[in-house]
Each structure stands twice: as structure tokens, then as C-alpha cells.
PDB file of N, CA and C in Angstrom:
ATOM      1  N   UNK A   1     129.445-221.229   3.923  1.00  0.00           N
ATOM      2  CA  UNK A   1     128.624-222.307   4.434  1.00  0.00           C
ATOM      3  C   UNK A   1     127.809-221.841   5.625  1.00  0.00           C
ATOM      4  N   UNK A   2     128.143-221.044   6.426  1.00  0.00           N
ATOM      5  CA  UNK A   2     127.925-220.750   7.463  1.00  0.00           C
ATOM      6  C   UNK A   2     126.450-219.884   7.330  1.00  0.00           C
ATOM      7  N   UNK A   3     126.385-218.796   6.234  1.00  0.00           N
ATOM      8  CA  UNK A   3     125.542-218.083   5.761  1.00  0.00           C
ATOM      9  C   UNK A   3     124.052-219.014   4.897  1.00  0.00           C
ATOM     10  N   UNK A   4     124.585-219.639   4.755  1.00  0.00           N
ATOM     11  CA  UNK A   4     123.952-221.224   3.902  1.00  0.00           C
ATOM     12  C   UNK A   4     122.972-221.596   5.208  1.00  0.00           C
ATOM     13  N   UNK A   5     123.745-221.717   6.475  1.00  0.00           N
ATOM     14  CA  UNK A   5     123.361-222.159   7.469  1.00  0.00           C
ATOM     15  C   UNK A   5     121.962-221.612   8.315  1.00  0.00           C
ATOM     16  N   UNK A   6     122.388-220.021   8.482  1.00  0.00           N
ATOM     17  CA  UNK A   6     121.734-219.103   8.905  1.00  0.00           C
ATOM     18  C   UNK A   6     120.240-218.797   8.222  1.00  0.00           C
ATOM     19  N   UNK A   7     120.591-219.008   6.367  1.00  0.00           N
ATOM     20  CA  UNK A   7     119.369-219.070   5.914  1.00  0.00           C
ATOM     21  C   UNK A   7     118.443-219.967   6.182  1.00  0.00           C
ATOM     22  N   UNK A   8     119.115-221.110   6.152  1.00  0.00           N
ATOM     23  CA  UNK A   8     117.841-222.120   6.175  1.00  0.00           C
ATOM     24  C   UNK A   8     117.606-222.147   7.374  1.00  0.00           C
ATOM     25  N   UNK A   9     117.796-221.941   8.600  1.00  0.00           N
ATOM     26  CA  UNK A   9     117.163-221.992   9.784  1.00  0.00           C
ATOM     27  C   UNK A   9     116.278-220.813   9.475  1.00  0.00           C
ATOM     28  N   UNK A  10     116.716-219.462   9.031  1.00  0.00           N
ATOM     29  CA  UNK A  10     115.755-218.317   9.074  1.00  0.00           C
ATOM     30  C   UNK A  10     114.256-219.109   8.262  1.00  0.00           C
ATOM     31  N   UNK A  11     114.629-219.842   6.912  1.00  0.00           N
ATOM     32  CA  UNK A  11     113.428-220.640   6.713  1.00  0.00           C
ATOM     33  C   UNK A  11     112.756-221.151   7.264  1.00  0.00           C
ATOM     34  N   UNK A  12     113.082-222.030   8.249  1.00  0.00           N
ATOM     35  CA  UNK A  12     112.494-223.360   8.797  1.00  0.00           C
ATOM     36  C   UNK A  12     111.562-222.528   9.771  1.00  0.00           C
ATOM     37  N   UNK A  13     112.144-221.162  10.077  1.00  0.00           N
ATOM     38  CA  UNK A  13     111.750-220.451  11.198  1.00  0.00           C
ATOM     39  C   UNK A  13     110.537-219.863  10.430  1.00  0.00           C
ATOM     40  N   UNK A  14     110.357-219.326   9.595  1.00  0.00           N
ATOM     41  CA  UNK A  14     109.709-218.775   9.059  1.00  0.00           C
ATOM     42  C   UNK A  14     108.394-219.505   8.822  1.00  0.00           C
ATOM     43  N   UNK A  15     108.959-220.522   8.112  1.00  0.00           N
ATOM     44  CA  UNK A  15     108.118-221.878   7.368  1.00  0.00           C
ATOM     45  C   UNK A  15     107.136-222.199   8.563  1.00  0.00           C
ATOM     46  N   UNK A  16     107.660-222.561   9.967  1.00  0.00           N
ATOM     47  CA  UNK A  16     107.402-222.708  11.284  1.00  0.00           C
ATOM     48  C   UNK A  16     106.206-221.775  11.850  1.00  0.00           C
ATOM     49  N   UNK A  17     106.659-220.673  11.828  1.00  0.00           N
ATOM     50  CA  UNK A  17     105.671-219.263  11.518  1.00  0.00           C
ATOM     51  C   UNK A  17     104.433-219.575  11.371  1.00  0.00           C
ATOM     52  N   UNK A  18     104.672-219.642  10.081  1.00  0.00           N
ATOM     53  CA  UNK A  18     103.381-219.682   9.017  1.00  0.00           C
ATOM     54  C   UNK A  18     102.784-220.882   8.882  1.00  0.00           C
ATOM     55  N   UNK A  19     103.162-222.331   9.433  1.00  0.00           N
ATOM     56  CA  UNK A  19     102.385-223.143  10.006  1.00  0.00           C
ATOM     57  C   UNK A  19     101.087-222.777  11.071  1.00  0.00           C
ATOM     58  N   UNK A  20     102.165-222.171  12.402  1.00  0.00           N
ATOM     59  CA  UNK A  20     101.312-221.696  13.770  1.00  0.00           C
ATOM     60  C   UNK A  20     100.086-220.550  13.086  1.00  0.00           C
ATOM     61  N   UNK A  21     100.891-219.652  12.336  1.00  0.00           N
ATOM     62  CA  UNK A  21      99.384-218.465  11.732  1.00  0.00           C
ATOM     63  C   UNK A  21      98.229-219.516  11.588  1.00  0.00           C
ATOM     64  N   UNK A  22      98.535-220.462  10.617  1.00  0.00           N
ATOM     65  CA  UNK A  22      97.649-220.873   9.685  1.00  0.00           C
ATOM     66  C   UNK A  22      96.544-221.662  10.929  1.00  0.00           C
ATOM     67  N   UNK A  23      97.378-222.254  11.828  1.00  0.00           N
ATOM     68  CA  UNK A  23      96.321-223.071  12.533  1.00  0.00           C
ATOM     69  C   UNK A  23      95.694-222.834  13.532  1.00  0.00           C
ATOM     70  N   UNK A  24      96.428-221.433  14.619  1.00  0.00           N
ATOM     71  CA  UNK A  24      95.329-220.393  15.462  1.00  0.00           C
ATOM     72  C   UNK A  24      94.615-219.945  14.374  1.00  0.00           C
ATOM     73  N   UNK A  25      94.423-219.526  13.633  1.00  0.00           N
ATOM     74  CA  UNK A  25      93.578-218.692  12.909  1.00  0.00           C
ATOM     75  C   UNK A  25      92.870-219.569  11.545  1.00  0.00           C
ATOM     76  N   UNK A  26      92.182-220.512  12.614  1.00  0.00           N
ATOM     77  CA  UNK A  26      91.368-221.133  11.701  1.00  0.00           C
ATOM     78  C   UNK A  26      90.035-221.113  11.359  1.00  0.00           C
ATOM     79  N   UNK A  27      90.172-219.970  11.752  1.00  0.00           N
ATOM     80  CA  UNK A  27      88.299-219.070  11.626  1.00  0.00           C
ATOM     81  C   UNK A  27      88.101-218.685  10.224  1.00  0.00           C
ATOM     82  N   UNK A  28      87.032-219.226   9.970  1.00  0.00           N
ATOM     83  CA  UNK A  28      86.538-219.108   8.302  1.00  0.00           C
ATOM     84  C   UNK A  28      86.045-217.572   8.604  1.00  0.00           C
ATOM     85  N   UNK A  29      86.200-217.220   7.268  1.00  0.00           N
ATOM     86  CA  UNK A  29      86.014-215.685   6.829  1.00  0.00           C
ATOM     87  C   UNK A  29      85.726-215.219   5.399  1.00  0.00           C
ATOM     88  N   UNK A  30      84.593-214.254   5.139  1.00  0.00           N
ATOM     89  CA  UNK A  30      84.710-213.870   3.401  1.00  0.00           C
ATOM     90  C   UNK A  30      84.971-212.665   3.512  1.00  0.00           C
ATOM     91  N   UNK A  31      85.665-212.724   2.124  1.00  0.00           N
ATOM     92  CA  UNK A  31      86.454-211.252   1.790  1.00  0.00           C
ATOM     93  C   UNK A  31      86.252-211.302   0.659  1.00  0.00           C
ATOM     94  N   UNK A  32      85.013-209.461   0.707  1.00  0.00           N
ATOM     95  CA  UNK A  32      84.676-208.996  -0.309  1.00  0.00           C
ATOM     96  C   UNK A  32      85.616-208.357  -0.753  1.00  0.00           C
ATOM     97  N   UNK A  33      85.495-208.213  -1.854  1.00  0.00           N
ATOM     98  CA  UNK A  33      86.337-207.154  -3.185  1.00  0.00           C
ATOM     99  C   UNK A  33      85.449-206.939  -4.176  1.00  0.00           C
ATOM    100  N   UNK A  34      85.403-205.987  -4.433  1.00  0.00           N
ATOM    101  CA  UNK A  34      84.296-205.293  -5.456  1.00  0.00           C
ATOM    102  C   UNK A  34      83.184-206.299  -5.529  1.00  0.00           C
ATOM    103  N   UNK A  35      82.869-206.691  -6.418  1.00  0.00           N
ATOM    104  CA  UNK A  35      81.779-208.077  -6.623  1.00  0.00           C
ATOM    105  C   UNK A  35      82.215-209.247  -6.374  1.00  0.00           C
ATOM    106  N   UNK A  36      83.623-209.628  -6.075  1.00  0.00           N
ATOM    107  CA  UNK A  36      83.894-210.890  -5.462  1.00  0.00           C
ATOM    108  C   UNK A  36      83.907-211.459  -4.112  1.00  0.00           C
ATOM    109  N   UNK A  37      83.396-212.394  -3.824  1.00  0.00           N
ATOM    110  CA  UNK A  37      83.646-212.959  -2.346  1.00  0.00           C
ATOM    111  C   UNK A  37      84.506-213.971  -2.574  1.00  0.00           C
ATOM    112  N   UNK A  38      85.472-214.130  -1.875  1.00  0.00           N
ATOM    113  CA  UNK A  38      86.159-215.276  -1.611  1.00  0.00           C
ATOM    114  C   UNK A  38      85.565-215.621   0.538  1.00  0.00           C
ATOM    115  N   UNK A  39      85.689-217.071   0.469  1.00  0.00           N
ATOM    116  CA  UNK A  39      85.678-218.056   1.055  1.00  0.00           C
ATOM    117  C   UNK A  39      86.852-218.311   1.718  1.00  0.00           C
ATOM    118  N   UNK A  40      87.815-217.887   3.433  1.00  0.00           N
ATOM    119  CA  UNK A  40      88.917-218.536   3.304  1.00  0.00           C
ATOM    120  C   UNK A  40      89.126-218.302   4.902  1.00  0.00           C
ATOM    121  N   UNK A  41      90.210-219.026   5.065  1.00  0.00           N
ATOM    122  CA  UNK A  41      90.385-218.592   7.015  1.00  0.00           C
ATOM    123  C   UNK A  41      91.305-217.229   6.841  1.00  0.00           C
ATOM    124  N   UNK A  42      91.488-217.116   8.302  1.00  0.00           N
ATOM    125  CA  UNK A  42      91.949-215.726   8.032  1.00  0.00           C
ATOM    126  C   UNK A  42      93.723-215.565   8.222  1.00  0.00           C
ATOM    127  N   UNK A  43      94.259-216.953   8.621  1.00  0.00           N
ATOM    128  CA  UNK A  43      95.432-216.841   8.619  1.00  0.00           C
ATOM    129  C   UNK A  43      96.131-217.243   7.109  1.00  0.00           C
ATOM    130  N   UNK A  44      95.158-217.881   6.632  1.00  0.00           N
ATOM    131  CA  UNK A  44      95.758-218.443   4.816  1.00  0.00           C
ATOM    132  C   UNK A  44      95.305-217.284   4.408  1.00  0.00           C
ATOM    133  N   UNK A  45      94.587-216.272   4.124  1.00  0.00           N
ATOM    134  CA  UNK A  45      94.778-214.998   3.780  1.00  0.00           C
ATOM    135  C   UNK A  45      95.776-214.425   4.158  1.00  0.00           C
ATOM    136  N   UNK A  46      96.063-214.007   5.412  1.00  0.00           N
ATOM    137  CA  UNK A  46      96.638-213.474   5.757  1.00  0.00           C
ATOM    138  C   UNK A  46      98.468-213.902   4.671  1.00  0.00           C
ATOM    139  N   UNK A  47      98.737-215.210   5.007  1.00  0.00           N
ATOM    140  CA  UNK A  47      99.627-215.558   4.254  1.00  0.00           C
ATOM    141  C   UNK A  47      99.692-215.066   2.605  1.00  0.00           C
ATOM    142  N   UNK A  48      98.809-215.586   2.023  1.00  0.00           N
ATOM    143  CA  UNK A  48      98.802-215.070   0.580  1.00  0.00           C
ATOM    144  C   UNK A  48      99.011-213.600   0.079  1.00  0.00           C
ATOM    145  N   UNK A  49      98.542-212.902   1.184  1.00  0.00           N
ATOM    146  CA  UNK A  49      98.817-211.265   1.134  1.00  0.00           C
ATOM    147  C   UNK A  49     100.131-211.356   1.379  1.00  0.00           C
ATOM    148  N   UNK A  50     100.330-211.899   1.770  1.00  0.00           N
ATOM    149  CA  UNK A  50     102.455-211.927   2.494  1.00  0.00           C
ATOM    150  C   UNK A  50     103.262-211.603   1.348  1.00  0.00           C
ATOM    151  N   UNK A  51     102.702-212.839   0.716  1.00  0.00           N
ATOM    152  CA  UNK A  51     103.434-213.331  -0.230  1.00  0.00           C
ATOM    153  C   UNK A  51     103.085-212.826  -1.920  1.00  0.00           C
ATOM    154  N   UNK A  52     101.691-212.052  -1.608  1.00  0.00           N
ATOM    155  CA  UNK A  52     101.565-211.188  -2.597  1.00  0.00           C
ATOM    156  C   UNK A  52     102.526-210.109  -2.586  1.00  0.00           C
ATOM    157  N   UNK A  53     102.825-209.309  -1.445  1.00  0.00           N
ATOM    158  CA  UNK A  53     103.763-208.032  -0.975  1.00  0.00           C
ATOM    159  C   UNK A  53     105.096-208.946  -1.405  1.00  0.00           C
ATOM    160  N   UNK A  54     105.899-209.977  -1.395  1.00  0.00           N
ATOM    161  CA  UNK A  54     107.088-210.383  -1.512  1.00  0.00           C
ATOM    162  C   UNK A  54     107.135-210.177  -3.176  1.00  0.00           C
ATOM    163  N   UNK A  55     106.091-210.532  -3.658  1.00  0.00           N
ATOM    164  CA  UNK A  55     105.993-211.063  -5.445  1.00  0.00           C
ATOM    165  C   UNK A  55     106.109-209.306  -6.189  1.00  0.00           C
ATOM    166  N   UNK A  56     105.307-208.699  -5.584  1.00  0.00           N
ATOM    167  CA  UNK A  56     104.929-207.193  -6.045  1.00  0.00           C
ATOM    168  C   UNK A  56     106.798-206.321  -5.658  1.00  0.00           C
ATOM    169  N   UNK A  57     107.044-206.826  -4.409  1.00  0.00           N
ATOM    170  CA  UNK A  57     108.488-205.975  -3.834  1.00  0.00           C
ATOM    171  C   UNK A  57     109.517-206.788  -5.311  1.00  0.00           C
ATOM    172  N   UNK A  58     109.346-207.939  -5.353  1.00  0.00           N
ATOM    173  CA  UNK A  58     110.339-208.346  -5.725  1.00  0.00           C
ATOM    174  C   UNK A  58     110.549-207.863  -7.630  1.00  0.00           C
ATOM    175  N   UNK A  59     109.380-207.710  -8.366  1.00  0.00           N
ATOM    176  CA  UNK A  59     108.777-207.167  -9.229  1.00  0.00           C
ATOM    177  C   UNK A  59     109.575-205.633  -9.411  1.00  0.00           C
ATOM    178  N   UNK A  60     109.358-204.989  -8.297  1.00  0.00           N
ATOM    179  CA  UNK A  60     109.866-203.579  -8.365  1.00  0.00           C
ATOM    180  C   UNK A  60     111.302-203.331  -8.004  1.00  0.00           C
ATOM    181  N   UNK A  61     112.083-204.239  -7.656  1.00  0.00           N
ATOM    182  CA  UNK A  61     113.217-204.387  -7.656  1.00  0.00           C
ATOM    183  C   UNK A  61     113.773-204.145  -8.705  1.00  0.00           C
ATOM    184  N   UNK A  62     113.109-205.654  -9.574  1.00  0.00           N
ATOM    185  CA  UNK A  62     113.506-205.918 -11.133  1.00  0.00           C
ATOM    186  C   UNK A  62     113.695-204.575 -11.605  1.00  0.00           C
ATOM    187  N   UNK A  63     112.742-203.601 -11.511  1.00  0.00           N
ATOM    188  CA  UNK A  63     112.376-202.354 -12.228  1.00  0.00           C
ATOM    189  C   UNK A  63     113.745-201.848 -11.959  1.00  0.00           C
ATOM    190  N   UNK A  64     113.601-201.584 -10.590  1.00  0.00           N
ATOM    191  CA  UNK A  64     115.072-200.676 -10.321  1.00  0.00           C
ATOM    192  C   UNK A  64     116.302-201.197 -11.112  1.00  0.00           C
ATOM    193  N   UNK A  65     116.827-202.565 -10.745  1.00  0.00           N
ATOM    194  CA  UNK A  65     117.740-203.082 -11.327  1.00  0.00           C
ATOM    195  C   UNK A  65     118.178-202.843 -12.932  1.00  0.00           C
ATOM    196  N   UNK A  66     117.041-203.224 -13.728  1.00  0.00           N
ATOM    197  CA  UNK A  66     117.134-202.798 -14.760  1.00  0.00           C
ATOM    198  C   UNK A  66     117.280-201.369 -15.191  1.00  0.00           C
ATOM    199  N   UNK A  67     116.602-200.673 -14.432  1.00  0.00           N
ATOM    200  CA  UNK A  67     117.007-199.312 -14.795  1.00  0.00           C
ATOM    201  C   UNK A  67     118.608-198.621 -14.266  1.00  0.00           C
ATOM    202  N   UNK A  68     118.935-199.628 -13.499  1.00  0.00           N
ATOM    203  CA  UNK A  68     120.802-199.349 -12.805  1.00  0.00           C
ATOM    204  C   UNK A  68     121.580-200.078 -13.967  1.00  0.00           C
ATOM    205  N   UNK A  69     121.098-200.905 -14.653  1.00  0.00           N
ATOM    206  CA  UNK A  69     121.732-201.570 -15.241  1.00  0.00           C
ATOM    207  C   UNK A  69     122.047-200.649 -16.784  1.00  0.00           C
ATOM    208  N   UNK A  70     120.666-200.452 -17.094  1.00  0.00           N
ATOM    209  CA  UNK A  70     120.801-199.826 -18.355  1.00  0.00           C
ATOM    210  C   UNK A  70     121.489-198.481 -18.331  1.00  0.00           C
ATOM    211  N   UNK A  71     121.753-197.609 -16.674  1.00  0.00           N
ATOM    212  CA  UNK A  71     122.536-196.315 -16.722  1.00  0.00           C
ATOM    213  C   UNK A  71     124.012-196.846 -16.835  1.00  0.00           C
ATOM    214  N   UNK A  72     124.088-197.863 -16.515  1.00  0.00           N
ATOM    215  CA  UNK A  72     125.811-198.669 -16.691  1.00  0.00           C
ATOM    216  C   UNK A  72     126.338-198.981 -17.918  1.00  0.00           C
ATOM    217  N   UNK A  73     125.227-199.562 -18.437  1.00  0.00           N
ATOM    218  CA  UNK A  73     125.598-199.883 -20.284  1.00  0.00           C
ATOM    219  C   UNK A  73     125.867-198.784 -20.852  1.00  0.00           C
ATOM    220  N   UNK A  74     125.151-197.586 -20.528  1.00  0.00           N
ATOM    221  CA  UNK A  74     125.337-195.793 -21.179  1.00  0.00           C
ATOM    222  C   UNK A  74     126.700-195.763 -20.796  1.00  0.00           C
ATOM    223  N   UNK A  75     126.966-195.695 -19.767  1.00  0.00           N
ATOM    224  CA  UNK A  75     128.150-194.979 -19.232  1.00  0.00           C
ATOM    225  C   UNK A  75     129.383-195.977 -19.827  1.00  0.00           C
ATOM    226  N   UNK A  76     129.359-197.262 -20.070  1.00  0.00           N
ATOM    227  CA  UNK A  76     130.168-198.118 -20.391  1.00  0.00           C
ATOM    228  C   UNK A  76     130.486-197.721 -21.937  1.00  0.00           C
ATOM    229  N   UNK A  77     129.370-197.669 -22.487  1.00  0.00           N
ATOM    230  CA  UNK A  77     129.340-197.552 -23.708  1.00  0.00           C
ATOM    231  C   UNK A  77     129.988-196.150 -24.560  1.00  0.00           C
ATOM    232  N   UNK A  78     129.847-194.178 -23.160  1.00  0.00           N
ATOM    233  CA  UNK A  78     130.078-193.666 -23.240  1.00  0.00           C
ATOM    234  C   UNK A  78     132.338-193.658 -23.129  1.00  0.00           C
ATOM    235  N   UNK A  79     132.501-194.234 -22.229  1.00  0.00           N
ATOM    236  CA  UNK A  79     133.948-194.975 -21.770  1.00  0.00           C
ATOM    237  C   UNK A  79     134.323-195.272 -22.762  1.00  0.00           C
ATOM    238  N   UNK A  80     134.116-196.644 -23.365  1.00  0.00           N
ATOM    239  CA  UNK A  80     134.277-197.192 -24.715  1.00  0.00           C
ATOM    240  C   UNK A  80     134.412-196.002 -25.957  1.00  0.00           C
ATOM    241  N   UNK A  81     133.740-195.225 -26.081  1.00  0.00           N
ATOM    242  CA  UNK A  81     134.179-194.631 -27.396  1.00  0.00           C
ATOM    243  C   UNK A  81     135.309-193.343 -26.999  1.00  0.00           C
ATOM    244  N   UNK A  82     135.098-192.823 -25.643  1.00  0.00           N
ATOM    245  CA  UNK A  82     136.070-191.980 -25.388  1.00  0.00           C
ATOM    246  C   UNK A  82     137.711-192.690 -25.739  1.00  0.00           C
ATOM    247  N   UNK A  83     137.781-194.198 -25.029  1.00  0.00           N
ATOM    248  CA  UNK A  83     138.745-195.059 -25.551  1.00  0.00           C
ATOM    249  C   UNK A  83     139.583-194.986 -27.011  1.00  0.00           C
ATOM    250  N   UNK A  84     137.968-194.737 -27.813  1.00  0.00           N
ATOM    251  CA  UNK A  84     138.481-195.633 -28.934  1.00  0.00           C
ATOM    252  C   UNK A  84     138.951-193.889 -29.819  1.00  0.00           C
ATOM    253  N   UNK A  85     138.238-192.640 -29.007  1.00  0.00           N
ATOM    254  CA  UNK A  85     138.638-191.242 -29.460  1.00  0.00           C
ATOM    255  C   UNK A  85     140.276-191.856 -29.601  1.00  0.00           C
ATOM    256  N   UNK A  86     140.500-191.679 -27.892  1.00  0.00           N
ATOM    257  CA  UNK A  86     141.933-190.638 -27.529  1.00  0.00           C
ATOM    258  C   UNK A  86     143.163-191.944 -28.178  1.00  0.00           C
ATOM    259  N   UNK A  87     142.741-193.403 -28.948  1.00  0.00           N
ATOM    260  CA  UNK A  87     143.397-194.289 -29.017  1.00  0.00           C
ATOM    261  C   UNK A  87     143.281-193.579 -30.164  1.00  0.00           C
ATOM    262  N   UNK A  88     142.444-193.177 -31.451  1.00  0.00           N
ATOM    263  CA  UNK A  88     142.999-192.762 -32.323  1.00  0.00           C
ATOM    264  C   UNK A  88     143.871-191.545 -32.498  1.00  0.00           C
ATOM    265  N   UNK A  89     143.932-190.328 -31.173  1.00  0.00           N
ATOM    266  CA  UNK A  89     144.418-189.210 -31.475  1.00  0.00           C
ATOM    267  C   UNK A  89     146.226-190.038 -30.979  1.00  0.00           C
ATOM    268  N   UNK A  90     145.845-190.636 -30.468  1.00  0.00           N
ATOM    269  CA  UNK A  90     147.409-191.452 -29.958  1.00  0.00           C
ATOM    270  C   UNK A  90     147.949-191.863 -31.532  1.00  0.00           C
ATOM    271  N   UNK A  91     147.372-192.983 -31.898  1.00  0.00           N
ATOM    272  CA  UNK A  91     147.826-193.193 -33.610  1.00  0.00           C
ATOM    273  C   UNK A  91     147.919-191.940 -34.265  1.00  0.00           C
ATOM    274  N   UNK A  92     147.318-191.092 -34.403  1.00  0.00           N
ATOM    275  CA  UNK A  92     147.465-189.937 -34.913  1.00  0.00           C
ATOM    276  C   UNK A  92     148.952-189.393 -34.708  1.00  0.00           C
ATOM    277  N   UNK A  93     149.350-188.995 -33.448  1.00  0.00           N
ATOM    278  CA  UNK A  93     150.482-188.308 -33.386  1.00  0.00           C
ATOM    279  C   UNK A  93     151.842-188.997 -32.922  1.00  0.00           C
ATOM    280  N   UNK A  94     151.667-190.398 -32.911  1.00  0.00           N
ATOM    281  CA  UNK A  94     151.967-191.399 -33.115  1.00  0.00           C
ATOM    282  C   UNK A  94     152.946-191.125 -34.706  1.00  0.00           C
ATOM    283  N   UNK A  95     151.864-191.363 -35.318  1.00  0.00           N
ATOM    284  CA  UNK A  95     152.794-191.563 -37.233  1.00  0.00           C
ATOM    285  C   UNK A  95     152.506-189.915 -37.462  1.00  0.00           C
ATOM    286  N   UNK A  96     152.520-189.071 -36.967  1.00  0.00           N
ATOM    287  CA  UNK A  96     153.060-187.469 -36.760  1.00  0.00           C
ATOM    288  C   UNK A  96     154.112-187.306 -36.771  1.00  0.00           C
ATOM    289  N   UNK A  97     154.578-188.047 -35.230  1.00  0.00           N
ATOM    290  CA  UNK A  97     156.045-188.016 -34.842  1.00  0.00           C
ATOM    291  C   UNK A  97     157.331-188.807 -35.549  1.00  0.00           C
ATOM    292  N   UNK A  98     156.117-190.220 -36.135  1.00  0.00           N
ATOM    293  CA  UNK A  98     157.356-191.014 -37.027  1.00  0.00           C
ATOM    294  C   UNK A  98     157.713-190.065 -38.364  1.00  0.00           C
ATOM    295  N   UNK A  99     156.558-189.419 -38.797  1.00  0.00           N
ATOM    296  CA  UNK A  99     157.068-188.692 -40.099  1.00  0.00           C
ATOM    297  C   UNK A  99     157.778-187.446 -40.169  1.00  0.00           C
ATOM    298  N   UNK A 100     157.930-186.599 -38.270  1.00  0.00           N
ATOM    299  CA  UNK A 100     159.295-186.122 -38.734  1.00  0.00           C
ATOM    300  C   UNK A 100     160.257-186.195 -38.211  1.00  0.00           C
ATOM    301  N   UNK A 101     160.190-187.423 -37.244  1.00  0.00           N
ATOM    302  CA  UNK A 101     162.065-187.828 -37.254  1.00  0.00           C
ATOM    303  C   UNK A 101     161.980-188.357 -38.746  1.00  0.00           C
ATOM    304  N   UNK A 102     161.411-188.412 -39.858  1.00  0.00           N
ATOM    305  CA  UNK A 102     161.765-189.213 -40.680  1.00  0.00           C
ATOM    306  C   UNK A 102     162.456-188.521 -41.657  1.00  0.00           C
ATOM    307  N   UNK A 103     161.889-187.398 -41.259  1.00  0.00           N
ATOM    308  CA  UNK A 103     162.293-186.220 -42.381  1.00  0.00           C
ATOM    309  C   UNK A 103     163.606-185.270 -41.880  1.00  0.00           C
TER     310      UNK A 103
END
């Protein structure tokens, strides 16, 4: 709960933030990009770039993750059949051993 706690103040703080950006920096501004102009102040830019870098980080995470994930399924999958080897060499000498105390 406590951690619950900490976040949402870090929000509110944040949220808080990016109120104050938005309203010192209420100077209109265009920003070219190749043939486009956009129209915008410079602290709501500023924000949207923020939050472009959060969307793009969070994107490349995914990447990583998935690629940790899929070296785990290998290795799980490698585990698993070693299992299912040494469980048959076990049955194996298993009814080895029953057939010659049997004899």
C-alpha cells in the first residue's frame, strides 16, 4: 500500500509539473519538419516529445522482454527433454534390473 502511495504522489507531482511547463511556456511557436509546419506552444511540445520518448522506451523494452523471454522457452524446452532423456534411461535400467533379479 505504501508503494501504491508513493506512486501516486510521484504522479500528482509529475501531472503538477507538466501543468506549470505548459503554462510558463505559453509562447506560440512553429516547428518545421521536412515540409511540415506544425503550429504549437512550446511547452505542449515540449510535453508530447516526453511522452513520445516514454512510448518509443517503452516499445523497446517490449523488444528486449520478448527476446528474454523467448531465450527461456529454449532453455525450458531444452530442460524438458533432457528430463524426459534421463527418465527414460531410468525406465530403461529400471526393467534391466527387474529382469535379472528375475532370472
Amino acid at each position: 500500500m505504501k508503494k501504491l502511495n508513493v506512486f501516486l504522489v510521484f504522479i500528482l507531482l509529475v501531472s503538477l509539473a507538466t501543468v506549470l511547463l505548459i503554462a510558463q511556456n505559453y509562447n506560440p511557436t512553429v516547428i518545421n519538419f521536412f515540409t511540415f509546419k506544425f503550429n504549437t506552444t512550446v511547452g505542449l511540445f515540449g510535453i508530447i516529445m516526453l511522452f513520445a520518448g516514454v512510448v518509443i522506451m517503452w516499445l523497446i523494452s517490449l523488444i528486449v522482454h520478448y527476446r528474454e523471454i523467448s531465450e527461456l522457452k529454449r532453455k525450458l524446452s531444452d530442460c524438458e527433454s533432457k528430463i524426459s532423456k534421463i527418465t527414460k534411461e531410468n525406465n530403461t535400467t529400471e526393467q534391466t534390473r527387474t529382469n535379472i533379479t528375475e532370472n
